[in-house]
Protein backbone atom coordinates (compact mmCIF):
# COMPACT_ATOMS: atom_id res chain seq x y z
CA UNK A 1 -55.49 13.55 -119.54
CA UNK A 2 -53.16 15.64 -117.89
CA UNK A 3 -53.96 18.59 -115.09
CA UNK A 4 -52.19 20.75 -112.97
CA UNK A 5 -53.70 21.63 -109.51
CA UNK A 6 -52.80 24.73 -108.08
CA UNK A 7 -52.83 24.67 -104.23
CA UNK A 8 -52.64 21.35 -102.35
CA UNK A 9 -55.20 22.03 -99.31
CA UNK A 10 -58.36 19.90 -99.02
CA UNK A 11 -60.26 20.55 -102.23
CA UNK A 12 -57.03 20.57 -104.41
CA UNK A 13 -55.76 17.07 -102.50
CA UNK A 14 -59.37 15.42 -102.97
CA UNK A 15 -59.51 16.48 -106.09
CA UNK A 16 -56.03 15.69 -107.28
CA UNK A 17 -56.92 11.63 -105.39
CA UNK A 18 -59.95 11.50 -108.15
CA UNK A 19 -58.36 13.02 -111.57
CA UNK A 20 -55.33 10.47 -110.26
CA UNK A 21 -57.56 7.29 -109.45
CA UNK A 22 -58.90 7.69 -113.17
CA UNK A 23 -55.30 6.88 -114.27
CA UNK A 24 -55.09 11.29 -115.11
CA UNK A 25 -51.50 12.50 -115.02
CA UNK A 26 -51.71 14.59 -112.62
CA UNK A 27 -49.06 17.55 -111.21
CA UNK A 28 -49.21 19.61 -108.13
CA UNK A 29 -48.06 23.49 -107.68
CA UNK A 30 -47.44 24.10 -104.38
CA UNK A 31 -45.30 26.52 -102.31
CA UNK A 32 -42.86 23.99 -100.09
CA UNK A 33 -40.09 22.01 -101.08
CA UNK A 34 -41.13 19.40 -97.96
CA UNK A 35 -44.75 19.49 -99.56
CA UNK A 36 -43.29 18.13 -103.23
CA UNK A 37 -41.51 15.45 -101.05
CA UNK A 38 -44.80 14.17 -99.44
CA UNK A 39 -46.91 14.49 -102.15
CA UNK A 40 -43.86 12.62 -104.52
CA UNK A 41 -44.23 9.38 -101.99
CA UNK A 42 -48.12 9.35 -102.79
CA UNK A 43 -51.82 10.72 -102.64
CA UNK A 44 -53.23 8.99 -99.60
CA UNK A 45 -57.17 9.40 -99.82
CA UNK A 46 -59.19 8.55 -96.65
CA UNK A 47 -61.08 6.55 -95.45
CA UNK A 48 -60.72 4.18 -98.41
CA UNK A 49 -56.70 4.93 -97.17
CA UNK A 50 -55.75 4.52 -101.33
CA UNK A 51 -53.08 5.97 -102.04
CA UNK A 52 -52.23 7.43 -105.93
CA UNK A 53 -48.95 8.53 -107.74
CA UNK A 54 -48.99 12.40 -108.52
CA UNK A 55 -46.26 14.99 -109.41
CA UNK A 56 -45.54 17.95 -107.37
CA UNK A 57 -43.43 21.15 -108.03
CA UNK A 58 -42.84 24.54 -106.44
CA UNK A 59 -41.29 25.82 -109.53
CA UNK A 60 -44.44 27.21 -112.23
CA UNK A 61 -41.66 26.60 -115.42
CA UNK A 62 -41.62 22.53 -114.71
CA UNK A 63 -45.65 22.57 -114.75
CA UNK A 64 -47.35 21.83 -118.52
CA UNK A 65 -48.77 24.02 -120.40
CA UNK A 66 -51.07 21.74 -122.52
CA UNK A 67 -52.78 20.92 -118.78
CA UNK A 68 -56.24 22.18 -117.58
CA UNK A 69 -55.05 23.91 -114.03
CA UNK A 70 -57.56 23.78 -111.52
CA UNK A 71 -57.20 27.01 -109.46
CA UNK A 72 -58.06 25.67 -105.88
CA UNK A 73 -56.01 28.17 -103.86
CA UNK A 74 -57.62 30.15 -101.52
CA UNK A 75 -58.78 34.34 -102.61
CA UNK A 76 -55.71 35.67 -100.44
CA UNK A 77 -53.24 33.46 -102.77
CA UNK A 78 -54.72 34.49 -106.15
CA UNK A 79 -53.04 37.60 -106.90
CA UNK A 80 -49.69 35.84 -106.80
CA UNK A 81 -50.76 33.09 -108.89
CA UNK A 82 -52.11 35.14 -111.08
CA UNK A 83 -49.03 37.39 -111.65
CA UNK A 84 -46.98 33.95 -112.42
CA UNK A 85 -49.48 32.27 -114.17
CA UNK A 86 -49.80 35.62 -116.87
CA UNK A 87 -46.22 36.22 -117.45
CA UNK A 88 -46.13 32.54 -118.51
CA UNK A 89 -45.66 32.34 -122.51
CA UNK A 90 -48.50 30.53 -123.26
CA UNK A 91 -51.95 30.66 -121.77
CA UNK A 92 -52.96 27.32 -120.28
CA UNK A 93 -56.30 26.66 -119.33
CA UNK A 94 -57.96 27.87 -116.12
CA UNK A 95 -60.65 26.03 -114.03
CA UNK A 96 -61.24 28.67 -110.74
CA UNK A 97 -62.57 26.49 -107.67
CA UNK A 98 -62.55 29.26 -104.85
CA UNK A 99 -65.18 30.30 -102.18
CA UNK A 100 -67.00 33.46 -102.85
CA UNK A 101 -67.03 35.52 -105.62
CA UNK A 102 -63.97 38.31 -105.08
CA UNK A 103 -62.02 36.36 -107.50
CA UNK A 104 -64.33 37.82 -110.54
CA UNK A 105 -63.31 41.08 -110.33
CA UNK A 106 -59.72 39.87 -109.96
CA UNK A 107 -59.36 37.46 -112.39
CA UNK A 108 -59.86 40.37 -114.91
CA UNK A 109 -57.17 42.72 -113.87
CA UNK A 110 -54.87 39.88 -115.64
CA UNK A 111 -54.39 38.72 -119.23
CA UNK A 112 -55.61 35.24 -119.08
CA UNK A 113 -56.21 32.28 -121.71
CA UNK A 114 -59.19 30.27 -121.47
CA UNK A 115 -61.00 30.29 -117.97
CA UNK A 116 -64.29 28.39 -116.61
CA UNK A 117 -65.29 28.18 -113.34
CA UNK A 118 -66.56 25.42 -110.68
CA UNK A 119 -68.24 24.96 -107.00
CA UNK A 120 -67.56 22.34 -104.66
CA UNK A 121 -69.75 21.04 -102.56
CA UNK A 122 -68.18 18.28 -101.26
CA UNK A 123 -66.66 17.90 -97.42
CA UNK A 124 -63.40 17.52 -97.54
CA UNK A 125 -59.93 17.21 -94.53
CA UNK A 126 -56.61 17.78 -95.09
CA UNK A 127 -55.01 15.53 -92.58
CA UNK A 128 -51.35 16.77 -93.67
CA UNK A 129 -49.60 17.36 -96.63
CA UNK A 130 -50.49 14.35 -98.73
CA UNK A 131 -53.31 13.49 -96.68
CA UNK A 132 -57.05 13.85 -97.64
CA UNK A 133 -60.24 12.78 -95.86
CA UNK A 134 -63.52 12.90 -98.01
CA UNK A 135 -66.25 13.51 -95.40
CA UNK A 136 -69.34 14.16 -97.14
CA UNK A 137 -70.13 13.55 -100.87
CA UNK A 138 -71.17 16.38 -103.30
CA UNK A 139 -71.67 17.31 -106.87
CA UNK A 140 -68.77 19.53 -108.32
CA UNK A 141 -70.72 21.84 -110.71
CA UNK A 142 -68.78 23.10 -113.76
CA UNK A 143 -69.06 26.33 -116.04
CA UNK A 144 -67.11 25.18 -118.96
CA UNK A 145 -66.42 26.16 -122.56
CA UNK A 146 -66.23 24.85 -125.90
CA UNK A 147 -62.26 24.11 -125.19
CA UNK A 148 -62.03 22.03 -121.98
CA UNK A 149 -65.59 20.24 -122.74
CA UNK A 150 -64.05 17.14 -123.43
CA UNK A 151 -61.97 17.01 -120.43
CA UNK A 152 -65.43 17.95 -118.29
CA UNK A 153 -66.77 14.95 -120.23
CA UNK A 154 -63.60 12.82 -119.22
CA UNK A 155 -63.88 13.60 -115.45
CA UNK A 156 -67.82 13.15 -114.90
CA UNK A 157 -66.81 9.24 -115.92
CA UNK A 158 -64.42 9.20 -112.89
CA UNK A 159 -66.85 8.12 -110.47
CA UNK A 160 -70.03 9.27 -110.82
CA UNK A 161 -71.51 8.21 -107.03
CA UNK A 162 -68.96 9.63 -104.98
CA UNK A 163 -67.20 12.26 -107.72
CA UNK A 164 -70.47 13.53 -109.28
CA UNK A 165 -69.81 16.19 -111.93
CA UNK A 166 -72.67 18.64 -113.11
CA UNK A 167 -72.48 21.01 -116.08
CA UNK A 168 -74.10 24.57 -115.27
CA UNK A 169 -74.46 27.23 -117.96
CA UNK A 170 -74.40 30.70 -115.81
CA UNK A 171 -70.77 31.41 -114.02
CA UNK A 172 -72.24 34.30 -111.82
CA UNK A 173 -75.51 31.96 -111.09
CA UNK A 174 -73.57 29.07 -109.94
CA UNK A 175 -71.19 31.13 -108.15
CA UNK A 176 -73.84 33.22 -106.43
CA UNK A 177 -75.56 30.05 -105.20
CA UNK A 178 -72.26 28.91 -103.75
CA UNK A 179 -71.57 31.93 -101.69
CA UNK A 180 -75.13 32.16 -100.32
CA UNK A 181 -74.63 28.31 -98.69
CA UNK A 182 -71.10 29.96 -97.35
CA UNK A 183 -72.65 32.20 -96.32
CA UNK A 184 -75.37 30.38 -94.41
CA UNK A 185 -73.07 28.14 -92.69
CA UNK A 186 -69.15 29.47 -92.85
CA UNK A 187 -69.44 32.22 -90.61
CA UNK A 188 -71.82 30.22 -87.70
CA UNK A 189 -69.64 27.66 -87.83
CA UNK A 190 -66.62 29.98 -87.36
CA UNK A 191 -68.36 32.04 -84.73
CA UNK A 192 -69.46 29.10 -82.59
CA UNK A 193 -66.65 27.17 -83.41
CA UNK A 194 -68.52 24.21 -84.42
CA UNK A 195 -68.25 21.23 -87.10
CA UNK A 196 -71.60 21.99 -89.61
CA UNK A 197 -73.62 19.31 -88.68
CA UNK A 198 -74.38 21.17 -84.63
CA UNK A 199 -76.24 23.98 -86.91
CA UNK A 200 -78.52 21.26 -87.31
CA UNK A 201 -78.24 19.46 -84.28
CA UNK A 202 -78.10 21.93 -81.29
CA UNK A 203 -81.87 23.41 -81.23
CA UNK A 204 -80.40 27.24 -80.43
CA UNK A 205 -77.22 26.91 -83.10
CA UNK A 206 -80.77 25.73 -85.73
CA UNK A 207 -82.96 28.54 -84.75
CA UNK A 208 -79.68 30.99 -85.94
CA UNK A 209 -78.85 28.88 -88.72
CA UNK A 210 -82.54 29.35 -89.83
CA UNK A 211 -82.95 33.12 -89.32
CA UNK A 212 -79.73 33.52 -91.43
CA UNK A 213 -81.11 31.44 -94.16
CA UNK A 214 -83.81 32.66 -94.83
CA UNK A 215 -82.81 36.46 -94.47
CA UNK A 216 -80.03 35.38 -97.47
CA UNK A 217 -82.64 33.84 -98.89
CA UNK A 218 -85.23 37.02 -98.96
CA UNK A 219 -82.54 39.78 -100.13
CA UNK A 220 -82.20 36.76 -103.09
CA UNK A 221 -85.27 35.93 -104.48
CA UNK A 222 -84.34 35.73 -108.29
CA UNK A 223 -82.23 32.78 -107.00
CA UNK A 224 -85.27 31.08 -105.76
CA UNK A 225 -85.49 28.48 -108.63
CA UNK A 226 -81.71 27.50 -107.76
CA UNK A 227 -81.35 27.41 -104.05
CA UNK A 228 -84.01 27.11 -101.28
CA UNK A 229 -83.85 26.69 -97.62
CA UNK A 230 -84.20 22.77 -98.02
CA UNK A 231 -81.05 22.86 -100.31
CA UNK A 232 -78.79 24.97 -97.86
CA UNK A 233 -79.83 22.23 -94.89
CA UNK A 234 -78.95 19.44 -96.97
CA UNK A 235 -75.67 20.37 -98.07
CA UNK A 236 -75.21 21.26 -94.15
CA UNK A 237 -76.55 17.93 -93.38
CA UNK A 238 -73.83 15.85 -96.39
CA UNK A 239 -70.89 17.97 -94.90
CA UNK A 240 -72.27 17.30 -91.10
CA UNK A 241 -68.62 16.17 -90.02
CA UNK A 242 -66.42 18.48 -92.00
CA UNK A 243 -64.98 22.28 -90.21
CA UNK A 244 -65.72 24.73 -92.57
CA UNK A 245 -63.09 26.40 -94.51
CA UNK A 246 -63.60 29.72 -92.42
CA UNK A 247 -63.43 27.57 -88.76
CA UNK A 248 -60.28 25.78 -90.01
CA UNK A 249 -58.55 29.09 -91.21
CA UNK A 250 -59.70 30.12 -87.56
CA UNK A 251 -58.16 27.36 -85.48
CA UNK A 252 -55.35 27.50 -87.57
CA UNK A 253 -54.76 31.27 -86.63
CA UNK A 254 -55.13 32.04 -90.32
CA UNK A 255 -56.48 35.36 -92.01
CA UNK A 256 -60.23 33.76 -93.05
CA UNK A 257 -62.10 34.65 -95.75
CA UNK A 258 -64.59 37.25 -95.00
CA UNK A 259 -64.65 39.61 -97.49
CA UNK A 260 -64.38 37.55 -100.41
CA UNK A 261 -68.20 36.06 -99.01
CA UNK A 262 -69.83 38.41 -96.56
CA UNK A 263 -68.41 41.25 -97.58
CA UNK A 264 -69.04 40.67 -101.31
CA UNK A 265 -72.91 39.69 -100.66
CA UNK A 266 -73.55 42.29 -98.26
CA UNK A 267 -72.12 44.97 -100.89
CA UNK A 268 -74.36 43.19 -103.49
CA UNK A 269 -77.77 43.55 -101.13
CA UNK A 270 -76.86 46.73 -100.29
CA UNK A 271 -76.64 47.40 -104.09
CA UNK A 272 -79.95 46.08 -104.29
CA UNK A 273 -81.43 48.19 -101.69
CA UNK A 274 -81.89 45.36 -99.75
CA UNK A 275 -80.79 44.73 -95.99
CA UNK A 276 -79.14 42.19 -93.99
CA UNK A 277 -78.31 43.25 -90.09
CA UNK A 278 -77.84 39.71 -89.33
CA UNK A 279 -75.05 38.73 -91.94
CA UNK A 280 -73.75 42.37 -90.94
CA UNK A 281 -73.77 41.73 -87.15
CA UNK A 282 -71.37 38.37 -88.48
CA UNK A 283 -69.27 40.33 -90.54
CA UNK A 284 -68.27 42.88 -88.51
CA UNK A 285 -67.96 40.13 -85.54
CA UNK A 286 -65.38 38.23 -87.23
CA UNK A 287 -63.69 40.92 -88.59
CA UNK A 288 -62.83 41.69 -85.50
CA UNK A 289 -62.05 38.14 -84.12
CA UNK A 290 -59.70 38.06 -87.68
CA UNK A 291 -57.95 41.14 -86.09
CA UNK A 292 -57.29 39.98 -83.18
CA UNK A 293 -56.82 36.19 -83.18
CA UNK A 294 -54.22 36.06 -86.62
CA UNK A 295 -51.76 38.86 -85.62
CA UNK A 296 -53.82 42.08 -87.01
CA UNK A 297 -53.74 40.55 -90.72
């Protein structure tokens, strides 16, 4: 089997570690020439500290066609991997693995081959460039097609206890559930600047963490059968060491991503008629701290 994975952060790296451990051929696309150099001495997956032999390239002509690429770079990145990846002469296939669900809309702007689309929910650190550390254990749940089916097949034999691999039938179902748990925990986390597991922990950072939930939850009911509160503290509870992706992007002084989850729910509850002045109150809070902590961006 052969893959390309687009973006070498946490997901793409822990990933990458388990398509590689099954013996997968596997190539990375990433943006620095000192990142091909790390990745080219070996995978290093903690804290089993294995390391695997992967490919890496900045350059989107030396990367296979005949590959699945796994999209796991984050909603800021996509429109210039999109623009690359559609002038390419042949369409490879696409699996998208981003938070939120801004990338829908985008996706369709460009003139794409085959695409399916997947939500992690494992907990996952990028310790440096060829560096991952896989802190909690989740399914990865997969919206496939007829095409890549086999490959899906392939991968869910990887390792099934710590590299589970569901097959889901709805793309906007499975992504909606996804962004309602980011939702619920992402922006607390990044707020209070705390690893997931104090929402559960710290009685006061639980009582918010709660409220939250459950007002998601109510402006959501037709996704009752797929996500309850129980589900959202669990997760929380599996990924109880891990930063979320919008802390990290925080502490790192980066541009987080707010309106590829808040923004996008809150426009869908308000579509709904629905209303949400807590998950407002965050948005417009860490807008702000987004303005002023990472340069205005």
């Amino acid at each position: 089997m052969r893959f390309v994975v687009v973006g070498a952060g946490s997901i793409g790296l822990l990933i990458g570690s388990y398509l590689a451990q099954h013996q997968a051929n596997v190539i990375f696309w990433v943006r620095r020439e000192e990142q091909v150099k790390h990745l080219r001495s070996g995978l290093v997956r903690e804290p089993e500290n294995f390391t695997y032999e992967v490919d890496s390239t900045i350059h989107i002509k030396e990367l296979p066609l005949d590959a699945l690429w796994i999209i796991a770079v984050k909603y800021d990145a996509l429109h210039a991997v999109l623009s690359e990846i559609s002038a390419l002469p042949i369409q490879p296939d696409l699996l998208f693995i981003q938070n939120g669900i801004g990338h829908l809309s985008l996706i369709e702007q460009y003139p794409l081959g085959h695409v399916s689309f997947a939500t992690v929910e494992h907990g996952a650190k990028r310790i440096d460039d060829r560096t991952v550390s896989h802190n909690g254990i989740g399914p990865i749940n997969i919206v496939g097609n007829e095409k890549i089916a086999p490959t899906i097949q392939w991968m869910q034999e990887i390792d099934p206890h710590n590299f589970p691999i569901t097959t889901q039938q709805n793309a906007k179902q499975l992504l909606f559930r996804k962004v309602l748990i980011n939702c619920a925990i992402n922006p607390l986390t990044a707020l209070l600047e705390i690893r997931n597991g104090q929402l559960l922990e710290n009685p006061y950072f639980h009582l918010l963490f709660r409220q939250l939930c459950e007002e998601l939850l109510n402006n959501f009911e037709e996704y009752s059968d797929l996500l309850s509160y129980d589900d959202i503290e669990e997760i929380c509870r599996k990924t109880a060491d891990n930063q979320s992706s919008m802390l990290v992007d925080r502490i790192k002084g980066r541009n987080m991503e707010i309106e590829t989850i808040l923004t996008a729910v809150l426009k869908e509850i308000n579509q709904k008629g629905g209303d949400a002045p807590f998950l407002q109150m965050l948005e417009t809070t860490l807008l702000g701290i987004n303005r002023s902590e990472c340069g205005g961006c």
